[in-house]
N, C-alpha and C. Protein backbone atom coordinates (compact mmCIF):
# COMPACT_ATOMS: atom_id res chain seq x y z
N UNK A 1 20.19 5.44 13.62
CA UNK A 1 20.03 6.47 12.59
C UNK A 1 18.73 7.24 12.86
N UNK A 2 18.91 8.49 12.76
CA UNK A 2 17.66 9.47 13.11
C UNK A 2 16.75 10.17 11.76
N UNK A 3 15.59 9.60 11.83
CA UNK A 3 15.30 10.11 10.30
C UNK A 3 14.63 11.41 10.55
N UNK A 4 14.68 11.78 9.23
CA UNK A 4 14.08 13.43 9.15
C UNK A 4 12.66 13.56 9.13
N UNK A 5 11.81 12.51 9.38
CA UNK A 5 10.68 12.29 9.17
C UNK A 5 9.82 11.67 8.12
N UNK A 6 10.86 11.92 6.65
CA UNK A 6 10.46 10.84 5.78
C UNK A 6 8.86 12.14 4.99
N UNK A 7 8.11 10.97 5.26
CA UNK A 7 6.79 11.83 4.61
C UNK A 7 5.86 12.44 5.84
N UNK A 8 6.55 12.96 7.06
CA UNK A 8 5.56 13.86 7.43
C UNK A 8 5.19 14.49 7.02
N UNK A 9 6.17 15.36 6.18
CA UNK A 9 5.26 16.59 5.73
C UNK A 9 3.81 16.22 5.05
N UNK A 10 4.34 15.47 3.69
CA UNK A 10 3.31 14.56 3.29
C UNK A 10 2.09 14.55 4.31
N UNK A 11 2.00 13.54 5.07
CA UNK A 11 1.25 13.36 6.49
C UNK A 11 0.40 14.69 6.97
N UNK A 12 1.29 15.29 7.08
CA UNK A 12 0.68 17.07 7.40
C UNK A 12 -0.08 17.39 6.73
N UNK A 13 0.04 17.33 5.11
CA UNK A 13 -0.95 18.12 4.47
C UNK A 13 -1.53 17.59 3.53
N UNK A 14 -2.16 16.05 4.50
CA UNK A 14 -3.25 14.98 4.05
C UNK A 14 -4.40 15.45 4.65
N UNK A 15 -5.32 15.63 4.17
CA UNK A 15 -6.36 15.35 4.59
C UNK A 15 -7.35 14.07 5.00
N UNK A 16 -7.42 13.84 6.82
CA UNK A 16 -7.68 12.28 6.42
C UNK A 16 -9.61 12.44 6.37
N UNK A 17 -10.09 11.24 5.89
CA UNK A 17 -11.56 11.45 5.44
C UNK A 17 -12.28 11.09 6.38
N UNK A 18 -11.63 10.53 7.79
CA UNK A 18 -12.23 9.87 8.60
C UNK A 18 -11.68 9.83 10.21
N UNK A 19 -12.42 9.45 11.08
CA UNK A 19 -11.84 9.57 12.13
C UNK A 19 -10.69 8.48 12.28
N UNK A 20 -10.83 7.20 11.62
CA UNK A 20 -9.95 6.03 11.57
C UNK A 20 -8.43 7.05 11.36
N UNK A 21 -8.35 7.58 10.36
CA UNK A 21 -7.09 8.26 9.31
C UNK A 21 -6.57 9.35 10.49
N UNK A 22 -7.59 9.98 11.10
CA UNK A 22 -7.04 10.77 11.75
C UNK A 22 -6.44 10.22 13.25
N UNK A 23 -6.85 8.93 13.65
CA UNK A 23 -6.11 8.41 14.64
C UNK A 23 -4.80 8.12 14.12
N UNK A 24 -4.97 7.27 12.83
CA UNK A 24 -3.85 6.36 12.20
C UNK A 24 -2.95 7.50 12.03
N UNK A 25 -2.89 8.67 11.56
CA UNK A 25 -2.02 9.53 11.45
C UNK A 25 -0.95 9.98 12.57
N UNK A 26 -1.96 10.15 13.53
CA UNK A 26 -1.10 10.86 14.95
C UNK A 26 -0.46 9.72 15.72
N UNK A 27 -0.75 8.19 15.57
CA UNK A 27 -0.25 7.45 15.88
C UNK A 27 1.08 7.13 14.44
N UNK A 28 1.26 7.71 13.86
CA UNK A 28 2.09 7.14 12.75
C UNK A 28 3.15 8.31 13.04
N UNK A 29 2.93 9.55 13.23
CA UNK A 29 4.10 10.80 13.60
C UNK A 29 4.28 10.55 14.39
N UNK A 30 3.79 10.01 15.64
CA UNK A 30 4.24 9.79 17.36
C UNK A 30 5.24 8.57 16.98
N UNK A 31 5.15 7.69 16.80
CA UNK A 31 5.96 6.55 16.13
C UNK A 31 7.25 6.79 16.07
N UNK A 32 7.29 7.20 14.90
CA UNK A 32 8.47 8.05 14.01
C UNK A 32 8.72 8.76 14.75
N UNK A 33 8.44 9.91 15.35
CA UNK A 33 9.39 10.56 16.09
C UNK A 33 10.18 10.19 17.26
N UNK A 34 9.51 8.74 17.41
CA UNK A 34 9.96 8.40 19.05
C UNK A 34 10.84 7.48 18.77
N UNK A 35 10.89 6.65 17.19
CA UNK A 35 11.79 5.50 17.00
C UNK A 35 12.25 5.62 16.03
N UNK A 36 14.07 5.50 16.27
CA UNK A 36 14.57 5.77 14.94
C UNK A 36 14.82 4.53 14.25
N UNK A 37 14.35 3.30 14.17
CA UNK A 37 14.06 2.46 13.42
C UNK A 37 12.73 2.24 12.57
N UNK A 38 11.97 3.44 12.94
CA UNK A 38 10.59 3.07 12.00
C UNK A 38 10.44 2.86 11.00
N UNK A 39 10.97 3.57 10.26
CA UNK A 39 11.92 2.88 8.50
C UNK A 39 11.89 1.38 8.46
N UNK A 40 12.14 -0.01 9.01
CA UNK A 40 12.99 -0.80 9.22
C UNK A 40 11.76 -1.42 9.48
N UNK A 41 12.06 -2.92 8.92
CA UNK A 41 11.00 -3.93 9.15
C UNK A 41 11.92 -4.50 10.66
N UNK A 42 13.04 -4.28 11.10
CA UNK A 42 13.48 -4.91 12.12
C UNK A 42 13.00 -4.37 13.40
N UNK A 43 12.10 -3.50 13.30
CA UNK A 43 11.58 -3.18 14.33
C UNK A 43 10.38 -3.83 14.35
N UNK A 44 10.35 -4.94 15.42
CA UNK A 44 9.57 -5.58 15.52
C UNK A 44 7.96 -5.09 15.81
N UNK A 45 7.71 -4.09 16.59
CA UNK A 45 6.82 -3.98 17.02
C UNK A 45 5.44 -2.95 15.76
N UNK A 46 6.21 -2.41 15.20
CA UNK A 46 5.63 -1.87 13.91
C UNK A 46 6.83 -1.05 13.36
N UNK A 47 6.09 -0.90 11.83
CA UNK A 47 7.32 0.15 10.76
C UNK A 47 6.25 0.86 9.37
N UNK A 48 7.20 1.41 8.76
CA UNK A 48 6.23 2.38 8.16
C UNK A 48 6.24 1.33 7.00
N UNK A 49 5.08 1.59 6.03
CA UNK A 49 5.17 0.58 4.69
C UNK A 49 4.32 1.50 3.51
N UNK A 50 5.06 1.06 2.27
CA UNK A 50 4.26 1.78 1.56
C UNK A 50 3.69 1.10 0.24
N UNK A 51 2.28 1.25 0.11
CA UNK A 51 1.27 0.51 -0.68
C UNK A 51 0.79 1.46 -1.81
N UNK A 52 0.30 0.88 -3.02
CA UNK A 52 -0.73 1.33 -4.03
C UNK A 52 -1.70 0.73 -4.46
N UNK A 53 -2.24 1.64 -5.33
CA UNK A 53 -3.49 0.80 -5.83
C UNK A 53 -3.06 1.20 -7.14
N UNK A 54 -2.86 0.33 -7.74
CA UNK A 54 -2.46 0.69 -9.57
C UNK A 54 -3.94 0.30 -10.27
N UNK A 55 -4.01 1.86 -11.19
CA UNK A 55 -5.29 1.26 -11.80
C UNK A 55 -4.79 1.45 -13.25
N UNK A 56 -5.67 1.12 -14.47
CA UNK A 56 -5.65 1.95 -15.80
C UNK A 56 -5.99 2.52 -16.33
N UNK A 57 -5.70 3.31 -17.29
CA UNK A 57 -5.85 4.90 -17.55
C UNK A 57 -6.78 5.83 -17.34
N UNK A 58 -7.93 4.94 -17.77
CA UNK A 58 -9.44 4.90 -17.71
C UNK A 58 -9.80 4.84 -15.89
N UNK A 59 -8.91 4.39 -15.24
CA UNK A 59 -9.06 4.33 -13.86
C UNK A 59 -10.71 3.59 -13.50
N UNK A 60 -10.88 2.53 -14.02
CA UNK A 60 -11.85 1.81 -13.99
C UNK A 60 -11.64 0.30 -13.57
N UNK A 61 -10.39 -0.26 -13.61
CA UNK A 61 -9.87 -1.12 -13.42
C UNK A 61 -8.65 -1.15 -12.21
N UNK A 62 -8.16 -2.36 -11.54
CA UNK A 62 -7.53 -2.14 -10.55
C UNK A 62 -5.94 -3.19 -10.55
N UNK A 63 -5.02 -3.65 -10.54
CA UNK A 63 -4.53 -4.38 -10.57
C UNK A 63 -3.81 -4.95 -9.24
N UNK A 64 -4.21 -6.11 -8.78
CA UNK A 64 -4.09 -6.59 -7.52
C UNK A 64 -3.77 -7.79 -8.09
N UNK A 65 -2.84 -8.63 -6.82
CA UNK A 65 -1.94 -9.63 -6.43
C UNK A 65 -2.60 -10.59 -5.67
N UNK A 66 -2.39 -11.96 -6.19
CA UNK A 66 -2.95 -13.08 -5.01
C UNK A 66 -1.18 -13.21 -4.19
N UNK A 67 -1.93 -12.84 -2.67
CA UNK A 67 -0.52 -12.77 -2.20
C UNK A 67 -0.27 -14.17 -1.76
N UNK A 68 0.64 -14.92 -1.40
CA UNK A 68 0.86 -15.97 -0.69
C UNK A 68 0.35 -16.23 0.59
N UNK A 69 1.14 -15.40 1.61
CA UNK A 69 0.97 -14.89 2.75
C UNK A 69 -0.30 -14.93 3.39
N UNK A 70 -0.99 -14.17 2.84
CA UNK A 70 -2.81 -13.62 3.62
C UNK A 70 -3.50 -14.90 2.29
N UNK A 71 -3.37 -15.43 1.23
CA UNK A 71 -4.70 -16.26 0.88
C UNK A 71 -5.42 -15.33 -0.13
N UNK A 72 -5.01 -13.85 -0.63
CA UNK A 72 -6.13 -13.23 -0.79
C UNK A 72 -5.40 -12.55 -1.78
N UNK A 73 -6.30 -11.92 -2.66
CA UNK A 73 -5.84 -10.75 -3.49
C UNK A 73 -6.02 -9.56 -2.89
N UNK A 74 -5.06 -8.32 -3.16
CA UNK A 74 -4.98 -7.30 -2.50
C UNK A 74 -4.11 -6.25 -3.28
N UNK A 75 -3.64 -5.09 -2.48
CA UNK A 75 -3.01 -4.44 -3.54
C UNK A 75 -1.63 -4.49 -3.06
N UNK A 76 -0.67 -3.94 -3.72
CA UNK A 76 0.41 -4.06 -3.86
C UNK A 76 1.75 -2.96 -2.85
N UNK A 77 2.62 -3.64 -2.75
CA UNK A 77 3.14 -2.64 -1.78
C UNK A 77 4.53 -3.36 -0.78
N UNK A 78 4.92 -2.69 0.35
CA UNK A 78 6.03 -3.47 1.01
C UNK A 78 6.66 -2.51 1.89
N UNK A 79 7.71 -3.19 2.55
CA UNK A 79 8.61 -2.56 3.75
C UNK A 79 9.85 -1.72 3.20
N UNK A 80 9.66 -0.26 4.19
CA UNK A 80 10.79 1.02 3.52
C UNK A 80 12.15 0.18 3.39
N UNK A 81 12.27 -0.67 4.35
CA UNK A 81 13.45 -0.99 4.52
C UNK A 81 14.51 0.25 4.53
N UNK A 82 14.42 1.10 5.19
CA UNK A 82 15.06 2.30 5.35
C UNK A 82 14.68 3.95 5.12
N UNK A 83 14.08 3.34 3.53
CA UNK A 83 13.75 4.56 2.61
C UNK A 83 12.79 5.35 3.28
N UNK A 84 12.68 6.49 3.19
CA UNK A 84 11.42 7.34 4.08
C UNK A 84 10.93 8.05 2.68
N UNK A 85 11.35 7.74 1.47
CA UNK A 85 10.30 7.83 0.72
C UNK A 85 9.33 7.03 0.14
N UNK A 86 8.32 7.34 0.85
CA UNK A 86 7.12 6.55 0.76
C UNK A 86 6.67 6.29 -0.98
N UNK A 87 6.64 6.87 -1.75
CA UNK A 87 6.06 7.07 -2.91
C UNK A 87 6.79 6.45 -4.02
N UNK A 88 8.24 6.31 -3.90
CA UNK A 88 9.27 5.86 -4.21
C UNK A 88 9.10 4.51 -3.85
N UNK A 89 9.38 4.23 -2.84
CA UNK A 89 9.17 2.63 -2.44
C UNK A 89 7.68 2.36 -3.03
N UNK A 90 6.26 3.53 -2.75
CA UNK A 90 5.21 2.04 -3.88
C UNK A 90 5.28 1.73 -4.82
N UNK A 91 5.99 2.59 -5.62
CA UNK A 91 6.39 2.41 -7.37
C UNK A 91 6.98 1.47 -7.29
N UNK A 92 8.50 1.15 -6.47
CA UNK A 92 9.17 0.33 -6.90
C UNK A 92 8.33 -0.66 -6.59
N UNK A 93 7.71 -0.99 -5.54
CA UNK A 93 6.91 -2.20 -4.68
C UNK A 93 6.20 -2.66 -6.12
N UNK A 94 5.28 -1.76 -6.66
CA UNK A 94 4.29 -2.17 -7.55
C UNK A 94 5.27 -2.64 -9.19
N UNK A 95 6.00 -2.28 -9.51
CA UNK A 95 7.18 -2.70 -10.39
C UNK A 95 7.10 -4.40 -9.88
N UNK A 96 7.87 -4.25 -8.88
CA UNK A 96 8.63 -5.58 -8.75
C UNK A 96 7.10 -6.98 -7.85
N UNK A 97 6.50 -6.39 -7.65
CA UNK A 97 5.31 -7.61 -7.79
C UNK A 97 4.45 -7.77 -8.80
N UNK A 98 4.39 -6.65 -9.66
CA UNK A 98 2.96 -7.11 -10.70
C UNK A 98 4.29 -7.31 -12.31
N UNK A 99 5.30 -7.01 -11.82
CA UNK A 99 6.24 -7.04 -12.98
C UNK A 99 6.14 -6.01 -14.42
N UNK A 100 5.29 -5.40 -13.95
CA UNK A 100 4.80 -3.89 -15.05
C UNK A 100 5.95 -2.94 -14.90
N UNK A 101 6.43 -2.93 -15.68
CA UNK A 101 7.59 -1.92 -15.77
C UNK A 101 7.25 -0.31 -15.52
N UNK A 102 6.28 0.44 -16.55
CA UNK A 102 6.03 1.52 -16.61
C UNK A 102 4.46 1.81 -15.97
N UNK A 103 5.08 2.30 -14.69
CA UNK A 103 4.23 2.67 -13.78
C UNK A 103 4.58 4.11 -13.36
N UNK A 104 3.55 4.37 -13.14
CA UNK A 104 4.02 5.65 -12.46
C UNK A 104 2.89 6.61 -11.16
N UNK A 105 3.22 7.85 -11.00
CA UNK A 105 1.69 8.34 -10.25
C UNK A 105 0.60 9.23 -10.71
N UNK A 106 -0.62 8.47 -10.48
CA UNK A 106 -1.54 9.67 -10.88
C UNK A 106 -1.50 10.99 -10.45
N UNK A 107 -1.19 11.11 -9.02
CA UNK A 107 -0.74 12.15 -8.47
C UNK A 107 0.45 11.42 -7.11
N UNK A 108 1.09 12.52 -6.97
CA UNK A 108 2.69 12.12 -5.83
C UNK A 108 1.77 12.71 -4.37
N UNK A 109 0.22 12.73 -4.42
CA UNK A 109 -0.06 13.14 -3.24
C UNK A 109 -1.04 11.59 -2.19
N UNK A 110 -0.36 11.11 -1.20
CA UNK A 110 -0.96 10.07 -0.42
C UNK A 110 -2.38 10.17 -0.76
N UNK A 111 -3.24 8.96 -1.05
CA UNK A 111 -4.40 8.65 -0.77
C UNK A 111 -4.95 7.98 0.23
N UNK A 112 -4.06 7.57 1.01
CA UNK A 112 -4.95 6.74 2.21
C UNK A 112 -3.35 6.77 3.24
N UNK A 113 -4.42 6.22 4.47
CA UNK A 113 -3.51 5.93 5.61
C UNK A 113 -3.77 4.93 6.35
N UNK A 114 -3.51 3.79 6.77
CA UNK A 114 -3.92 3.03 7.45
C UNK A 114 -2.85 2.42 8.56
N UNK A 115 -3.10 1.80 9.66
CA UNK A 115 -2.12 1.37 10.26
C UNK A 115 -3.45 -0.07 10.77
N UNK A 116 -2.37 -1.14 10.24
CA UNK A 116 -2.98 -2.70 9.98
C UNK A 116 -1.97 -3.95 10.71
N UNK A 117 -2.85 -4.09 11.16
CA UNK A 117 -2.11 -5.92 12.13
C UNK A 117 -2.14 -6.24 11.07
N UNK A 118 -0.64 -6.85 11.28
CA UNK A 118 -0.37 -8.11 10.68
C UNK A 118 0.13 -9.45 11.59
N UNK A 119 -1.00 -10.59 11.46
CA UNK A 119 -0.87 -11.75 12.29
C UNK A 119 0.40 -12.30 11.76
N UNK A 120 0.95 -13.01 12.95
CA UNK A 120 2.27 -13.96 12.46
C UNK A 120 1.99 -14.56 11.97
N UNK A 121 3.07 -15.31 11.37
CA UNK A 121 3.19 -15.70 10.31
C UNK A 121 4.78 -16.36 9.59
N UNK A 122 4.67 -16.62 8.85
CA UNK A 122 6.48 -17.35 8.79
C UNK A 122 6.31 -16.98 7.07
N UNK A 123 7.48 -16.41 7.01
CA UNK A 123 8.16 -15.85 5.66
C UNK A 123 9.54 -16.50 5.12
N UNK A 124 9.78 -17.34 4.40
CA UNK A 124 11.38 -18.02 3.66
C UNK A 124 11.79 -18.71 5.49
N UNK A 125 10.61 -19.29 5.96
CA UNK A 125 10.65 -20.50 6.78
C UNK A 125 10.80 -19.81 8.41
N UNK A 126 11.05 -17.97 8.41
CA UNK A 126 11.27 -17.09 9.69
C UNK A 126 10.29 -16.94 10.07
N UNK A 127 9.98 -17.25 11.50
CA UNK A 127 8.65 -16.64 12.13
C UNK A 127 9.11 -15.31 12.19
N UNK A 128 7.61 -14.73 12.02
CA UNK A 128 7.46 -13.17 12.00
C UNK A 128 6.19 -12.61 12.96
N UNK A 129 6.56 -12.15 14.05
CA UNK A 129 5.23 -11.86 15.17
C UNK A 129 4.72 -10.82 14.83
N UNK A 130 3.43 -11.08 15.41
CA UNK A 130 2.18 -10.21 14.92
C UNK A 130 3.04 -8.66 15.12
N UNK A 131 2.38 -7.59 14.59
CA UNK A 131 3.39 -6.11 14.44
C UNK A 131 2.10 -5.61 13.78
N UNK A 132 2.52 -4.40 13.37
CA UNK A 132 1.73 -3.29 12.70
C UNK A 132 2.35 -2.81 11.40
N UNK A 133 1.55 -2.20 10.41
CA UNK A 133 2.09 -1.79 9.40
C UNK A 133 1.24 -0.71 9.38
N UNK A 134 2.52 0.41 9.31
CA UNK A 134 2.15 1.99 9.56
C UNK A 134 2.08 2.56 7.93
N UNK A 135 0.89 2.40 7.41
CA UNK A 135 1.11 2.40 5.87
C UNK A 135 0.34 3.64 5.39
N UNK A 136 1.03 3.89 4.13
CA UNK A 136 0.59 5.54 3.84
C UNK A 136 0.32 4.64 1.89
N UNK A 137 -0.74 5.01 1.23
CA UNK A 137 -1.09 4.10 -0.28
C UNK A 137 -0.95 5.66 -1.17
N UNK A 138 -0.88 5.13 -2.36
CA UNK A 138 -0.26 6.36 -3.31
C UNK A 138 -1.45 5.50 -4.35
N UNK A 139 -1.76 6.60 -5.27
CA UNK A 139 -2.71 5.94 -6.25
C UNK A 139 -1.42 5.96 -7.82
N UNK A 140 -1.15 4.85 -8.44
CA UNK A 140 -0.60 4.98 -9.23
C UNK A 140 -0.85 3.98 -10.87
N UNK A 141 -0.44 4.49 -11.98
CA UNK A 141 -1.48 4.34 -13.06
C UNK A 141 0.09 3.54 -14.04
N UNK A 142 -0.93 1.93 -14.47
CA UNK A 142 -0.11 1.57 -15.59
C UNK A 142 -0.60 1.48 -16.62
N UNK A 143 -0.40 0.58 -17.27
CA UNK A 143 -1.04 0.21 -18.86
C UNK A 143 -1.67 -1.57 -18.80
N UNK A 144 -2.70 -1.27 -19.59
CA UNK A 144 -3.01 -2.54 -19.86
C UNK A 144 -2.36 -3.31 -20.77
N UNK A 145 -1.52 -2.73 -21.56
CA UNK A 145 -0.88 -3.49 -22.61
C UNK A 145 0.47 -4.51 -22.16
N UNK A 146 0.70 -4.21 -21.00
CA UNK A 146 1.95 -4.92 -20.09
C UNK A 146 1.22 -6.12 -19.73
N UNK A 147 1.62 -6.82 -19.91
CA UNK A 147 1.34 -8.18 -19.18
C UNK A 147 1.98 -8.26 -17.92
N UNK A 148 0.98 -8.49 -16.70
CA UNK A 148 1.57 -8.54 -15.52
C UNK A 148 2.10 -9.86 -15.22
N UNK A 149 2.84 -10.12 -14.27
CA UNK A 149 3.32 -11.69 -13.95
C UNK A 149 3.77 -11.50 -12.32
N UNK A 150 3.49 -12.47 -12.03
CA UNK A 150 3.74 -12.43 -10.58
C UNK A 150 5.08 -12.39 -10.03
N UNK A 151 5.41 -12.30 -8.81
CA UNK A 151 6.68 -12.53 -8.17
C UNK A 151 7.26 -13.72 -7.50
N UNK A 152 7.39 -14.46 -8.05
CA UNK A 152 8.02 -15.81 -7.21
C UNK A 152 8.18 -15.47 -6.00
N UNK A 153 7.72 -16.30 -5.33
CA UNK A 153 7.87 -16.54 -3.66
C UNK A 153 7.16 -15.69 -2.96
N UNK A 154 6.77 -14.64 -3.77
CA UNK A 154 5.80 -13.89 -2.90
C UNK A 154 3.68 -13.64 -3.85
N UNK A 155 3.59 -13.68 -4.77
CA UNK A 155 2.28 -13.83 -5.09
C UNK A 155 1.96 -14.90 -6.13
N UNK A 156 0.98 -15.46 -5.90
CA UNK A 156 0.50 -16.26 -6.84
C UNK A 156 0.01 -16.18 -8.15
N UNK A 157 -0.33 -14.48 -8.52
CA UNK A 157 -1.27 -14.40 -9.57
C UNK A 157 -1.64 -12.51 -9.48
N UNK A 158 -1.28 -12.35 -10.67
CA UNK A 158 -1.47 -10.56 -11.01
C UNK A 158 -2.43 -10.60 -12.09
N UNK A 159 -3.61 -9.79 -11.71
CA UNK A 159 -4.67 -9.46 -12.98
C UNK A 159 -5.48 -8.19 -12.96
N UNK A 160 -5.78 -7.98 -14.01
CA UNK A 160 -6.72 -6.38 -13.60
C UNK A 160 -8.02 -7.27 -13.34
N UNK A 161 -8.64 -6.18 -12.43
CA UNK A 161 -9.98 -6.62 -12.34
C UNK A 161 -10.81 -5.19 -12.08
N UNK A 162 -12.17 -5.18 -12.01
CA UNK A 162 -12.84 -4.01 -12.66
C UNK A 162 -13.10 -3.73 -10.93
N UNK A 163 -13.01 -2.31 -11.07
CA UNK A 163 -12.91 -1.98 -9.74
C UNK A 163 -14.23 -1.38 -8.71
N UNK A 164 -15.51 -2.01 -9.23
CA UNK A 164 -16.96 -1.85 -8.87
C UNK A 164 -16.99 -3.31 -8.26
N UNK A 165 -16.13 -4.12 -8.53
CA UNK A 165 -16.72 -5.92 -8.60
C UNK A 165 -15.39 -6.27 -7.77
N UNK A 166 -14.06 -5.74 -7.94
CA UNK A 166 -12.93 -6.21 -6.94
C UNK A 166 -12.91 -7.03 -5.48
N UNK A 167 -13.91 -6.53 -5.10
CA UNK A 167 -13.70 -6.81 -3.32
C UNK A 167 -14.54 -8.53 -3.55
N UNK A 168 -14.94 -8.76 -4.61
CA UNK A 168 -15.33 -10.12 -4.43
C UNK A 168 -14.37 -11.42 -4.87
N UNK A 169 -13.35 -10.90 -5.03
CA UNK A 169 -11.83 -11.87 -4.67
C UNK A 169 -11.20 -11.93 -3.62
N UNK A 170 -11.85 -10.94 -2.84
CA UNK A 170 -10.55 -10.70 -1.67
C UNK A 170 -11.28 -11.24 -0.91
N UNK A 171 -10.68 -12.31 0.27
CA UNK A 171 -10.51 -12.76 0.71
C UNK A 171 -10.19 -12.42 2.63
N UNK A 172 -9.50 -11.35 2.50
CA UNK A 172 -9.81 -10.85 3.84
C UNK A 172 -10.16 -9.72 3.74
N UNK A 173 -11.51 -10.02 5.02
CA UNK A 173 -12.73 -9.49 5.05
C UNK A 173 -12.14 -7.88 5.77
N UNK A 174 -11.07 -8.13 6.52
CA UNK A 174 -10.86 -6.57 7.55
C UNK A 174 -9.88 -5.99 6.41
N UNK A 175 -9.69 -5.93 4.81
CA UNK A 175 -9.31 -5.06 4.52
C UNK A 175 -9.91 -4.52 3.12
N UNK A 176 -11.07 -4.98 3.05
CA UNK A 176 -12.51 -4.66 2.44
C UNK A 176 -12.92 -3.17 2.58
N UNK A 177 -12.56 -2.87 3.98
CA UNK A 177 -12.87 -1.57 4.18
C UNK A 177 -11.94 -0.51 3.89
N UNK A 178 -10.34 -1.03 4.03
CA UNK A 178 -9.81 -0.37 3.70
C UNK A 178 -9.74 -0.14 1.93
N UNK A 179 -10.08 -0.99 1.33
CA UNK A 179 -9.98 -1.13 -0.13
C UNK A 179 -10.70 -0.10 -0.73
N UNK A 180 -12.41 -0.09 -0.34
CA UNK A 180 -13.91 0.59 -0.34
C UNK A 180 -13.12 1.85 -0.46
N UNK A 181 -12.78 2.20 0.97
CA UNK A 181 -11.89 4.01 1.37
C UNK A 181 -11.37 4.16 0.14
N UNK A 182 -10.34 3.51 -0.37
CA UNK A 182 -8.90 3.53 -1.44
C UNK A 182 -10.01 3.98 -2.63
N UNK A 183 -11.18 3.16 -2.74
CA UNK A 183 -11.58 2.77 -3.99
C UNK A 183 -12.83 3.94 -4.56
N UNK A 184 -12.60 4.99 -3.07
CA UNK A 184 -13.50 5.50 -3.56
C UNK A 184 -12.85 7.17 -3.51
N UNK A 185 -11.39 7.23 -3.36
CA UNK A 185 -10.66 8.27 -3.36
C UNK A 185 -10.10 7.61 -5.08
N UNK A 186 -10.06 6.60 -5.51
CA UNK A 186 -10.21 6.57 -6.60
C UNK A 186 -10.43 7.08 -8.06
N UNK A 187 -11.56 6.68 -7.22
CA UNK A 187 -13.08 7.77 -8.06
C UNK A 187 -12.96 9.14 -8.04
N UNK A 188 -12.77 9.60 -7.20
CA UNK A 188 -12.46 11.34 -7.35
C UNK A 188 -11.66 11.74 -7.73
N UNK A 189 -10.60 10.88 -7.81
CA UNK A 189 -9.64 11.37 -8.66
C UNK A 189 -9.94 11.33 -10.33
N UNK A 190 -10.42 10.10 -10.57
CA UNK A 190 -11.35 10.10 -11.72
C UNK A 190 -12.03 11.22 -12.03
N UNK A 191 -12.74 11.33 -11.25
CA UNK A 191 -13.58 12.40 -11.55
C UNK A 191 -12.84 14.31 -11.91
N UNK A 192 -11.98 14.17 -11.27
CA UNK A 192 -11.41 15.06 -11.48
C UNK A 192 -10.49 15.25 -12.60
N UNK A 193 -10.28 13.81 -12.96
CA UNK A 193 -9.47 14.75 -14.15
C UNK A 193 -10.45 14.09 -15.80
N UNK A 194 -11.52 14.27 -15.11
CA UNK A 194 -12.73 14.43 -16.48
C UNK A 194 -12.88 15.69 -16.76
């Protein structure tokens, strides 16, 4: 199956903040255009994935997942498994792990880009070899009044936590930086709609 590109356009008219974003980008369209499985976690070697950072209203707070997998709290997210809508899949992603029903986006425009090893690892008992995750994060806003609950089999534990103090749960250290980036496109968005 040949996809239409999914969220290049998107991609196109990101601005990335850094030289990292701007590699991760041109390596993420070269990808995709060259493999028509990039959609697809069955492509072993990497696939596209799509992540958020759910905060609340106040956008002062963050809501992150102790994942199983990595040991760590982090944010929320998962494999297109086909879909090439990126933004679509983090909603649902962030739905179905923090169990918050009414979620939605602060804005439908990408905040980050990253493309991240992921070490093997064994998932429902399958080894899974090290690969890449070609990931594009959406900033998206719930309520505190939902009680979050985790996802069986895949996180241990959903909580808000204040998003000046966050990175001192997490647990792995190489995505600290990516969090910082997330956490501080955040903020401007904050700021902007003061």
């Amino acid at each position: 199956m040949r996809y239409k590109g999914g969220n290049m356009k998107e991609l196109n008219n990101y601005n990335p903040v850094n030289e990292q974003e701007e590699k991760d980008i041109a390596l993420i369209k070269e990808f995709v255009k060259r493999n028509d499985d990039a959609y697809e976690r069955f492509n072993l070697a990497a696939h596209v994935t799509s992540s958020a950072i759910v905060v609340n209203e106040y956008m002062d707070k963050v809501l992150f997942a102790h994942h199983n997998i990595y040991g760590s709290y982090g944010w929320v997210g998962g494999h297109n498994d086909g879909d090439t809508d990126c933004l679509k899949v983090a909603i649902k992603e962030a739905i179905e792990e923090t169990g918050i029903r009414n979620i939605r986006p602060v804005s439908n425009d990408i905040i980050g880009v990253d493309v991240i090893h992921v070490t093997n690892h064994k998932k429902n008992g399958v080894y899974v070899p090290d690969h890449l995750h070609l990931n594009v994060t959406y900033c998206l806003l719930a309520s505190e009044d939902e009680v979050p609950k985790p996802r069986e089999g895949e996180n241990s534990d959903v909580k808000w936590f204040p998003i000046d103090s966050v990175l001192e749960v997490v647990s792995e250290e190489r995505m600290k930086t990516v969090y910082e980036k997330l956490f501080n496109k955040v903020r401007n968005l904050k700021a902007k709609k003061v």
